[in-house]
C-alpha atoms as a PDB file:
ATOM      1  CA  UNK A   1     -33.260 125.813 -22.928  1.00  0.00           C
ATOM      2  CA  UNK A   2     -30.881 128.457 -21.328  1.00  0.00           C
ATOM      3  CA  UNK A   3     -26.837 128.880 -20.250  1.00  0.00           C
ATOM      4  CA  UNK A   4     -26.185 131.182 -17.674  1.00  0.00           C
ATOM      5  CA  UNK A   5     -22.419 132.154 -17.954  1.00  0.00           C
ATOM      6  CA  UNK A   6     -21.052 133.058 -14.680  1.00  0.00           C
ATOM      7  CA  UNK A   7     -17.939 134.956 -15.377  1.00  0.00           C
ATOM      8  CA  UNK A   8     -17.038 134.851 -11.323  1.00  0.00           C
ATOM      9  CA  UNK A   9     -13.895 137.278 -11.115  1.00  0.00           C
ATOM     10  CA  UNK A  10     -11.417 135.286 -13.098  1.00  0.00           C
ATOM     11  CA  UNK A  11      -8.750 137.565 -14.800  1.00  0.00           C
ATOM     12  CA  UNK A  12      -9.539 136.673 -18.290  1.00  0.00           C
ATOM     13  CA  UNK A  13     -13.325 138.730 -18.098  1.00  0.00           C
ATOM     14  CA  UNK A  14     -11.680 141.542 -16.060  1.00  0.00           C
ATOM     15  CA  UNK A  15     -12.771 145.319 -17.991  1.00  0.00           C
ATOM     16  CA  UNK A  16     -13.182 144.668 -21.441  1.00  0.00           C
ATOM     17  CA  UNK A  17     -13.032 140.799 -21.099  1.00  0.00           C
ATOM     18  CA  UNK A  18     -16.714 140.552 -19.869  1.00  0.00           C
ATOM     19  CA  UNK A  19     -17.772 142.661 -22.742  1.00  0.00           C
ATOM     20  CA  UNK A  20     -16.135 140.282 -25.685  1.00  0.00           C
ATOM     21  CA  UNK A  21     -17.403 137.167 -23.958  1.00  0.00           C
ATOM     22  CA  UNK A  22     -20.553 138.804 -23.762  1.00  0.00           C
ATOM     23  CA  UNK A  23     -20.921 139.445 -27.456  1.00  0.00           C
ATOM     24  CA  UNK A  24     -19.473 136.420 -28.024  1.00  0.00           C
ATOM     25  CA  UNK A  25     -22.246 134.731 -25.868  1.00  0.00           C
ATOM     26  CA  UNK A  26     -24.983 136.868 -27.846  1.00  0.00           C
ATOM     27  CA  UNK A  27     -24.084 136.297 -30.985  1.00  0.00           C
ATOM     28  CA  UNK A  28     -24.245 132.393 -30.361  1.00  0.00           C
ATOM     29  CA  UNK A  29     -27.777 133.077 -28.532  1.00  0.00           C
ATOM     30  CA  UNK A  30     -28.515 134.536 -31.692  1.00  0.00           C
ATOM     31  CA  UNK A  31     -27.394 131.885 -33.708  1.00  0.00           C
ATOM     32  CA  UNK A  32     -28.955 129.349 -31.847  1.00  0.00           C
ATOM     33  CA  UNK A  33     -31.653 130.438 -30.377  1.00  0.00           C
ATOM     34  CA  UNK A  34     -30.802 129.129 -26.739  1.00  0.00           C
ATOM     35  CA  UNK A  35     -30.731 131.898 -23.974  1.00  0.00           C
ATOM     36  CA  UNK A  36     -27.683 132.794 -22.964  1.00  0.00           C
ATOM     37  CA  UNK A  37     -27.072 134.733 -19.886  1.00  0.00           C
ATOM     38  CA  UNK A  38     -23.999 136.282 -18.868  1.00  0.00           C
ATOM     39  CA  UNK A  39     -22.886 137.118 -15.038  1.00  0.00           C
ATOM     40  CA  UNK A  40     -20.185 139.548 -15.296  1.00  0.00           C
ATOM     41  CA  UNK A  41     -18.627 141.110 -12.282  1.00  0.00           C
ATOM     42  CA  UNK A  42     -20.475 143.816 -10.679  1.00  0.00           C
ATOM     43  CA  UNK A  43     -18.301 146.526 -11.375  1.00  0.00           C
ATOM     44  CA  UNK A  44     -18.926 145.079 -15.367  1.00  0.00           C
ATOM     45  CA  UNK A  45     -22.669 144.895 -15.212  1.00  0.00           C
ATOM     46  CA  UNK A  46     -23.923 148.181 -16.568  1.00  0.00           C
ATOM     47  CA  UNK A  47     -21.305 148.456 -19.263  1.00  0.00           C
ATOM     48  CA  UNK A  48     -22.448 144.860 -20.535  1.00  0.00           C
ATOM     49  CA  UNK A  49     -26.053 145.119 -19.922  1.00  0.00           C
ATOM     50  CA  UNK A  50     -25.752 148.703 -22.326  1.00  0.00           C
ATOM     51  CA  UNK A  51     -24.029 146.790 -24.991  1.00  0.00           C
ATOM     52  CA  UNK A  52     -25.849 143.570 -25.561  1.00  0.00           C
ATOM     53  CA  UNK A  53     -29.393 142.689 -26.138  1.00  0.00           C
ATOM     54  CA  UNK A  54     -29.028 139.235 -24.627  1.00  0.00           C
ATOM     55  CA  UNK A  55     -29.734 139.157 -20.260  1.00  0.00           C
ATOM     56  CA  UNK A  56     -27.292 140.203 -17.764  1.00  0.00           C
ATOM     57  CA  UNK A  57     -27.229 139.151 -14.332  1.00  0.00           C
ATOM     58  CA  UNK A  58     -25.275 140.203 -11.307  1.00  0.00           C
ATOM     59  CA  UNK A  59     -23.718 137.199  -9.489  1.00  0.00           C
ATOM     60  CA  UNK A  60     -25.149 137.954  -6.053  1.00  0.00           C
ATOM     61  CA  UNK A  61     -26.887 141.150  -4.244  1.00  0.00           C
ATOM     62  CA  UNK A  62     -27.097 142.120  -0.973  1.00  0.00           C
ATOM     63  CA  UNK A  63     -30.171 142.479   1.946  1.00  0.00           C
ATOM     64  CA  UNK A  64     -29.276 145.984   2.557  1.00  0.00           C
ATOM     65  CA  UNK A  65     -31.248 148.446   1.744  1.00  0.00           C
ATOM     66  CA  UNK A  66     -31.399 152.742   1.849  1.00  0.00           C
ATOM     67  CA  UNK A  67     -28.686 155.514   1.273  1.00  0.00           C
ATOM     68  CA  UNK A  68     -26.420 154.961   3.984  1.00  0.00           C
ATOM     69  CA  UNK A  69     -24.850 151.637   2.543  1.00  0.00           C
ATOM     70  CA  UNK A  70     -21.549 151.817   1.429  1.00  0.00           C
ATOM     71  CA  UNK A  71     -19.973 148.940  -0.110  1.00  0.00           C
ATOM     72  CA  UNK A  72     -23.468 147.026  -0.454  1.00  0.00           C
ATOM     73  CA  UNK A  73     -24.775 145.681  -4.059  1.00  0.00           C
ATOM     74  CA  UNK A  74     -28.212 146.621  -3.467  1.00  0.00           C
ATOM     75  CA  UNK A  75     -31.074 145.254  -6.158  1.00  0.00           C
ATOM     76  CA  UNK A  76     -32.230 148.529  -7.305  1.00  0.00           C
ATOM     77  CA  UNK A  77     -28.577 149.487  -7.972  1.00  0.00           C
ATOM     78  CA  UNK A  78     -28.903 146.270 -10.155  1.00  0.00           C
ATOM     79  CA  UNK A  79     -31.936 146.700 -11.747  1.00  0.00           C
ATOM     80  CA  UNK A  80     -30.680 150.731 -12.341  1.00  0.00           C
ATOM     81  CA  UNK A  81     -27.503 149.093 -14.228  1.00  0.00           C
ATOM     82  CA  UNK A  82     -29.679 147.202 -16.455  1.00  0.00           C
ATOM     83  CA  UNK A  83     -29.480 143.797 -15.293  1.00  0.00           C
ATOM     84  CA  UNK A  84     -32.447 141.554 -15.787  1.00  0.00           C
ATOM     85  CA  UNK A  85     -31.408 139.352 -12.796  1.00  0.00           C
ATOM     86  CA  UNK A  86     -29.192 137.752 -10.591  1.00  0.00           C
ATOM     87  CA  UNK A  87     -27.692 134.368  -9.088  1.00  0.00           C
ATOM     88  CA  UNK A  88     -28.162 134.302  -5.396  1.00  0.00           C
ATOM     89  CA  UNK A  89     -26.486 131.600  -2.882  1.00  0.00           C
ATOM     90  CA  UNK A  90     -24.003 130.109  -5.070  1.00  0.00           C
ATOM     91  CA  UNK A  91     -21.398 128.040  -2.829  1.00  0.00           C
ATOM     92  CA  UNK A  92     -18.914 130.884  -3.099  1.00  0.00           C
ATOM     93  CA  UNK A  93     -21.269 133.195  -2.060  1.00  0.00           C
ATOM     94  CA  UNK A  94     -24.231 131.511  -0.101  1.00  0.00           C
ATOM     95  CA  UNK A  95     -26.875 133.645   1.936  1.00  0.00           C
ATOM     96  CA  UNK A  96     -28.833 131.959   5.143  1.00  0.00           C
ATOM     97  CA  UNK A  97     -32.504 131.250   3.753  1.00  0.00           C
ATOM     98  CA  UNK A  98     -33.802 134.204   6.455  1.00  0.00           C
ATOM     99  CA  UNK A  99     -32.042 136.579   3.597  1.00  0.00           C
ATOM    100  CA  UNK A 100     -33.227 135.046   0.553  1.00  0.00           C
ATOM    101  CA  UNK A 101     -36.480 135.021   1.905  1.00  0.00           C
ATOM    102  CA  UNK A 102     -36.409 138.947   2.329  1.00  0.00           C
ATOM    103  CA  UNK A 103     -34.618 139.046  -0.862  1.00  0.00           C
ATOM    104  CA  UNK A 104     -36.530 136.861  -4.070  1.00  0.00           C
ATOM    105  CA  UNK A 105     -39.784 139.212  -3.164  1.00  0.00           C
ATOM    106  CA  UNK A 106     -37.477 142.461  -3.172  1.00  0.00           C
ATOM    107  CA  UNK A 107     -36.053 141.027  -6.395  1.00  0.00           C
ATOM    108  CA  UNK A 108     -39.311 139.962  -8.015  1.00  0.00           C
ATOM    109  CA  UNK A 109     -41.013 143.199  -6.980  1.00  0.00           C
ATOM    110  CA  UNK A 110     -38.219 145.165  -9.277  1.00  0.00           C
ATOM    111  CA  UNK A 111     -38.725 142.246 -12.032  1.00  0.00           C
ATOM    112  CA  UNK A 112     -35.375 140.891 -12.065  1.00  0.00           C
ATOM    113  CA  UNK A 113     -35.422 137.315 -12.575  1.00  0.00           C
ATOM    114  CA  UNK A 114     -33.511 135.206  -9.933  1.00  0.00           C
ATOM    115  CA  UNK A 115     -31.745 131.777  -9.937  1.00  0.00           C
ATOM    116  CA  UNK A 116     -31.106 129.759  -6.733  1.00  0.00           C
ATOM    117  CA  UNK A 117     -28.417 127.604  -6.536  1.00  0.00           C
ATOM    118  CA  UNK A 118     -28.374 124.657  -4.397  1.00  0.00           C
ATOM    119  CA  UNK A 119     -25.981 121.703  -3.495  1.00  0.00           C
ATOM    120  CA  UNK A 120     -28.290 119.251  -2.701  1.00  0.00           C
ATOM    121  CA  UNK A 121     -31.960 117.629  -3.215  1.00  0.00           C
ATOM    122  CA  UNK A 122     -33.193 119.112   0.008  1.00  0.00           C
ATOM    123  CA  UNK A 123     -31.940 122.553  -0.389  1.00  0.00           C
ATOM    124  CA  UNK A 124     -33.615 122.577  -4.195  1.00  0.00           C
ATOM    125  CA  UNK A 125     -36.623 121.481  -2.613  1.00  0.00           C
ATOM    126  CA  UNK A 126     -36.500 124.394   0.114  1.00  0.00           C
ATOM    127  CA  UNK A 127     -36.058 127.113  -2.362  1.00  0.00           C
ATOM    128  CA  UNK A 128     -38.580 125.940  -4.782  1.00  0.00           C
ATOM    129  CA  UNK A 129     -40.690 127.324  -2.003  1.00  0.00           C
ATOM    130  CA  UNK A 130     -39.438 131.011  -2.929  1.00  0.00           C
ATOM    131  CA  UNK A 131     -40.713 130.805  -6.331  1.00  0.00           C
ATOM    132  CA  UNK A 132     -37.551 131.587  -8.605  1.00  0.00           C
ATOM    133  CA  UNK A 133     -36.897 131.453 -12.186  1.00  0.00           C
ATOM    134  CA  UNK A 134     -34.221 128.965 -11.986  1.00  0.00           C
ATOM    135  CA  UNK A 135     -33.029 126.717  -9.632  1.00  0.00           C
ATOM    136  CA  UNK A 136     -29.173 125.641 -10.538  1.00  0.00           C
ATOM    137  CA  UNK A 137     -28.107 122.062  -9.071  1.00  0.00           C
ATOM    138  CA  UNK A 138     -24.823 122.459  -8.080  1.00  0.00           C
ATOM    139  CA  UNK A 139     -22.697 119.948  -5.569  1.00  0.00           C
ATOM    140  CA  UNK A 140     -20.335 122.449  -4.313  1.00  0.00           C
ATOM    141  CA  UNK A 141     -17.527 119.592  -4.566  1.00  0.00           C
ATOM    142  CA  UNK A 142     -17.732 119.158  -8.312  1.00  0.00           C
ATOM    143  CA  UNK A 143     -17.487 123.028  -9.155  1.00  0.00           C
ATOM    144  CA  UNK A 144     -14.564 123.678 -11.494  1.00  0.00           C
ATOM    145  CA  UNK A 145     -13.513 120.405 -11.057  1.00  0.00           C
ATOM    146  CA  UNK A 146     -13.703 119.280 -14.228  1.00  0.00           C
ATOM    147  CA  UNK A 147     -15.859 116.512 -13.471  1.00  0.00           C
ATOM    148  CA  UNK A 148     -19.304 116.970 -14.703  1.00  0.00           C
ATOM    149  CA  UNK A 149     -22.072 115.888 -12.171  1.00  0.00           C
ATOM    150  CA  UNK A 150     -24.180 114.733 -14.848  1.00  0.00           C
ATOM    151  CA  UNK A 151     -22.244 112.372 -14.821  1.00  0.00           C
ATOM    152  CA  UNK A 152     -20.674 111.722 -11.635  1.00  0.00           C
ATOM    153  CA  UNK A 153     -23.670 112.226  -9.698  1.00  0.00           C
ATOM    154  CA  UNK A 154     -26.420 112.048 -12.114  1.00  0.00           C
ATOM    155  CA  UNK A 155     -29.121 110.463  -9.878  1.00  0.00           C
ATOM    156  CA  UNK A 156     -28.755 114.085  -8.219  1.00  0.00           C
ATOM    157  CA  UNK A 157     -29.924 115.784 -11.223  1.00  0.00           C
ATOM    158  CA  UNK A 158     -32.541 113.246 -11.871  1.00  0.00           C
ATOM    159  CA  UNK A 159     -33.518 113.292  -8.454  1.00  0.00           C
ATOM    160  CA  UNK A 160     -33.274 116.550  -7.753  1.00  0.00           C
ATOM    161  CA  UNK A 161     -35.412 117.358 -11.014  1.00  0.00           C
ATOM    162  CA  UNK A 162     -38.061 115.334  -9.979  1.00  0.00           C
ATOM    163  CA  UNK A 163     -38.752 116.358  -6.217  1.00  0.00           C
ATOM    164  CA  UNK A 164     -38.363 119.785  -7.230  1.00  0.00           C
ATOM    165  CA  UNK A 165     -41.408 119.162  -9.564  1.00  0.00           C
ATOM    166  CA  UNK A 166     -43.253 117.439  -7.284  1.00  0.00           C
ATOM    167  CA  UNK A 167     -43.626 120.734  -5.605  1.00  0.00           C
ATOM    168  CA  UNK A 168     -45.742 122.136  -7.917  1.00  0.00           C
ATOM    169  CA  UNK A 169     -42.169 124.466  -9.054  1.00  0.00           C
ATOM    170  CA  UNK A 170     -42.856 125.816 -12.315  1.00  0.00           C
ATOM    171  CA  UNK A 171     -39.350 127.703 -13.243  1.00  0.00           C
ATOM    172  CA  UNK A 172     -36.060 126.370 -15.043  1.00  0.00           C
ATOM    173  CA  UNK A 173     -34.210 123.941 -13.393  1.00  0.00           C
ATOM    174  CA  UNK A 174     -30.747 124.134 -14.392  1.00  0.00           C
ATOM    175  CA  UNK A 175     -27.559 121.950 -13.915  1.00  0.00           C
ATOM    176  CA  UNK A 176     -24.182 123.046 -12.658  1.00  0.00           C
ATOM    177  CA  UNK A 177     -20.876 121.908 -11.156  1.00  0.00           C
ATOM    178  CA  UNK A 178     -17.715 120.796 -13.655  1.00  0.00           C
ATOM    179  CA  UNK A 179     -19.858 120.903 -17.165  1.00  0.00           C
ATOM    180  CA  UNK A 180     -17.146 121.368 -19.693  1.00  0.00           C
ATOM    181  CA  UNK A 181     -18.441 119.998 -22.800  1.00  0.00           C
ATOM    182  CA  UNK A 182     -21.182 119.232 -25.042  1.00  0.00           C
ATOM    183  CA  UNK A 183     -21.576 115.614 -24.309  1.00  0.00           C
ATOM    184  CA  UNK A 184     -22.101 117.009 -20.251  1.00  0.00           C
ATOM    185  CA  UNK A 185     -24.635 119.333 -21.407  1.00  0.00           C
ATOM    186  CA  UNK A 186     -26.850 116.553 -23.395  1.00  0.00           C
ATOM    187  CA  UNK A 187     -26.417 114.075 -20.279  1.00  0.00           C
ATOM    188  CA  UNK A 188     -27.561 116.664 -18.055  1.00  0.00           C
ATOM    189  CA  UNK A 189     -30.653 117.288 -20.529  1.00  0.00           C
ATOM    190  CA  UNK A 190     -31.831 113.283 -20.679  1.00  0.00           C
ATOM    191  CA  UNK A 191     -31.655 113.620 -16.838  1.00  0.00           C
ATOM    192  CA  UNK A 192     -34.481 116.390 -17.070  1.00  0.00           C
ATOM    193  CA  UNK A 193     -32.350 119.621 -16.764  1.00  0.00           C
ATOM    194  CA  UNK A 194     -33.503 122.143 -18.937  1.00  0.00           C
ATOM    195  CA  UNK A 195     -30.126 124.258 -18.860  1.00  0.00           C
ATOM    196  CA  UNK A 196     -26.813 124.826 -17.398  1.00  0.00           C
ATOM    197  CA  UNK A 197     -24.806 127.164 -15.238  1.00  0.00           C
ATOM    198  CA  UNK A 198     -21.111 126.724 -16.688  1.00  0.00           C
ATOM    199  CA  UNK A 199     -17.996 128.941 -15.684  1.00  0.00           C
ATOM    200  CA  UNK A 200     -14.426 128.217 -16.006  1.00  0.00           C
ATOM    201  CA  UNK A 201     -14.942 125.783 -18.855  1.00  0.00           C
ATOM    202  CA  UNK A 202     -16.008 128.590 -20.817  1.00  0.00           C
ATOM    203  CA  UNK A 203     -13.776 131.442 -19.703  1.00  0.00           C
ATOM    204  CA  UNK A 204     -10.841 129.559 -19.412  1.00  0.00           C
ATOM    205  CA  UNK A 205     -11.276 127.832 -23.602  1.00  0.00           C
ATOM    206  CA  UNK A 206      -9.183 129.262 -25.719  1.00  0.00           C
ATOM    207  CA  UNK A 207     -12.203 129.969 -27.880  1.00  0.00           C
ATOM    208  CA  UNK A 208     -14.735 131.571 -26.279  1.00  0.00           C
ATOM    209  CA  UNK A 209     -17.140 131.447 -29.404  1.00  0.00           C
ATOM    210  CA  UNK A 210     -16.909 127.813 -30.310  1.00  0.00           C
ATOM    211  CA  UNK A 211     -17.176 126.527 -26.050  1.00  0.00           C
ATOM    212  CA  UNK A 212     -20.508 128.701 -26.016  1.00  0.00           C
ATOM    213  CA  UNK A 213     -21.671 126.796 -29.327  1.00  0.00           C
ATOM    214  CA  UNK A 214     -20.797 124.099 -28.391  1.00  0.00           C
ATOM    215  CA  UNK A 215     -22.597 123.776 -25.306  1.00  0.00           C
ATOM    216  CA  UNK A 216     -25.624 125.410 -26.781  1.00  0.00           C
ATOM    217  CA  UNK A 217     -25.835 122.956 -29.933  1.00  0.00           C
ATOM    218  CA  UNK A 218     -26.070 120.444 -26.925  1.00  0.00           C
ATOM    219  CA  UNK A 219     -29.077 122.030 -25.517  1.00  0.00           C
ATOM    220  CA  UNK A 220     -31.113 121.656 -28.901  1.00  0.00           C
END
């Protein structure tokens, strides 16, 4: 089972921010046993991938590729910073599938892991195709909502779970969009996800320690 913490760019993981939640995340990964996987923001990524043991991913890279690239997030600049992966086409950050194409090979010939997020059945379906780690099931309507699509929407999960096996997919499918607390986690499990991909309910609880517990004794 495995949480993959995307910090996004909210002010509370800003410098040293990503690194405590980070510890905090490893030391309930630890705990637990359930992988947890932070996201900080990119400028975070190689301080927090030198300080914990647990994985780091970036939250998105870019197609570009050489010297002459300024401004781009390229995945050997990743890989150099020690991340172990990254999300690619999250809602707030999607990519047309010509680019992830070019991009899961580039990322799996480095070995950095790579989870696709999609918003719907079809999409999941699509990118199972490219062979990633972890697809994320995430209704772009239900993110930071609140409102946990396990439970608003949960033949989506169920669904989406069981076409995305059907095509032979044999990564981590993972559940996202407004998961805030335990009980969303264990729903999303009994509808076959294996994981989640959580945010602002972490970063924003007052106790960073306890959310990640939490969510991870729901996982078990």
């Amino acid at each position: 089972m495995t949480i993959i913490l995307n910090l996004k760019n909210y002010p509370e993981v800003q410098g040293e921010g990503s690194l405590k939640i980070a510890k905090a995340a490893q030391e309930v990964s630890l705990r637990t046993g359930v992988m947890v996987i932070v996201a900080p923001p990119g400028p975070m990524v190689a301080l927090v991938a030198s300080r914990v043991s647990i994985p780091v991913f970036s939250q998105s890279v870019g197609v570009e590729s050489g010297g002459k690239t300024t401004g781009a997030f390229l995945p050997e600049s990743v890989k150099a910073a020690g991340a172990k992966g990254t999300l690619l086409n999250h809602s707030e950050s999607p990519l047309p599938l010509s680019e992830l194409r070019r991009l899961v090979p580039r990322l799996q010939g480095l070995s950095l892991e790579v989870c696709l997020c999609a918003g719907t059945t079809a999409k999941a379906v699509v990118l199972a195709g490219l062979e990633p780690g972890y697809i994320a099931i995430e209704p772009p309507e239900l993110i930071g909502s609140g409102v946990a699509v396990s439970k608003a929407r949960p033949e989506l999960v169920s669904q989406s779970v069981s076409k995305v096996r059907d095509t032979g997919f044999r990564g981590k499918i993972l559940c996202g969009a407004g998961i805030v607390n335990g009980e969303d986690v264990a729903k999303a499990v009994e509808l076959g996800a294996e994981g989640v991909l959580v945010s602002s309910s972490v970063v924003k609880a007052h106790d960073w320690k306890s959310k990640i517990e939490e969510l991870a004794h729901s996982l078990k």
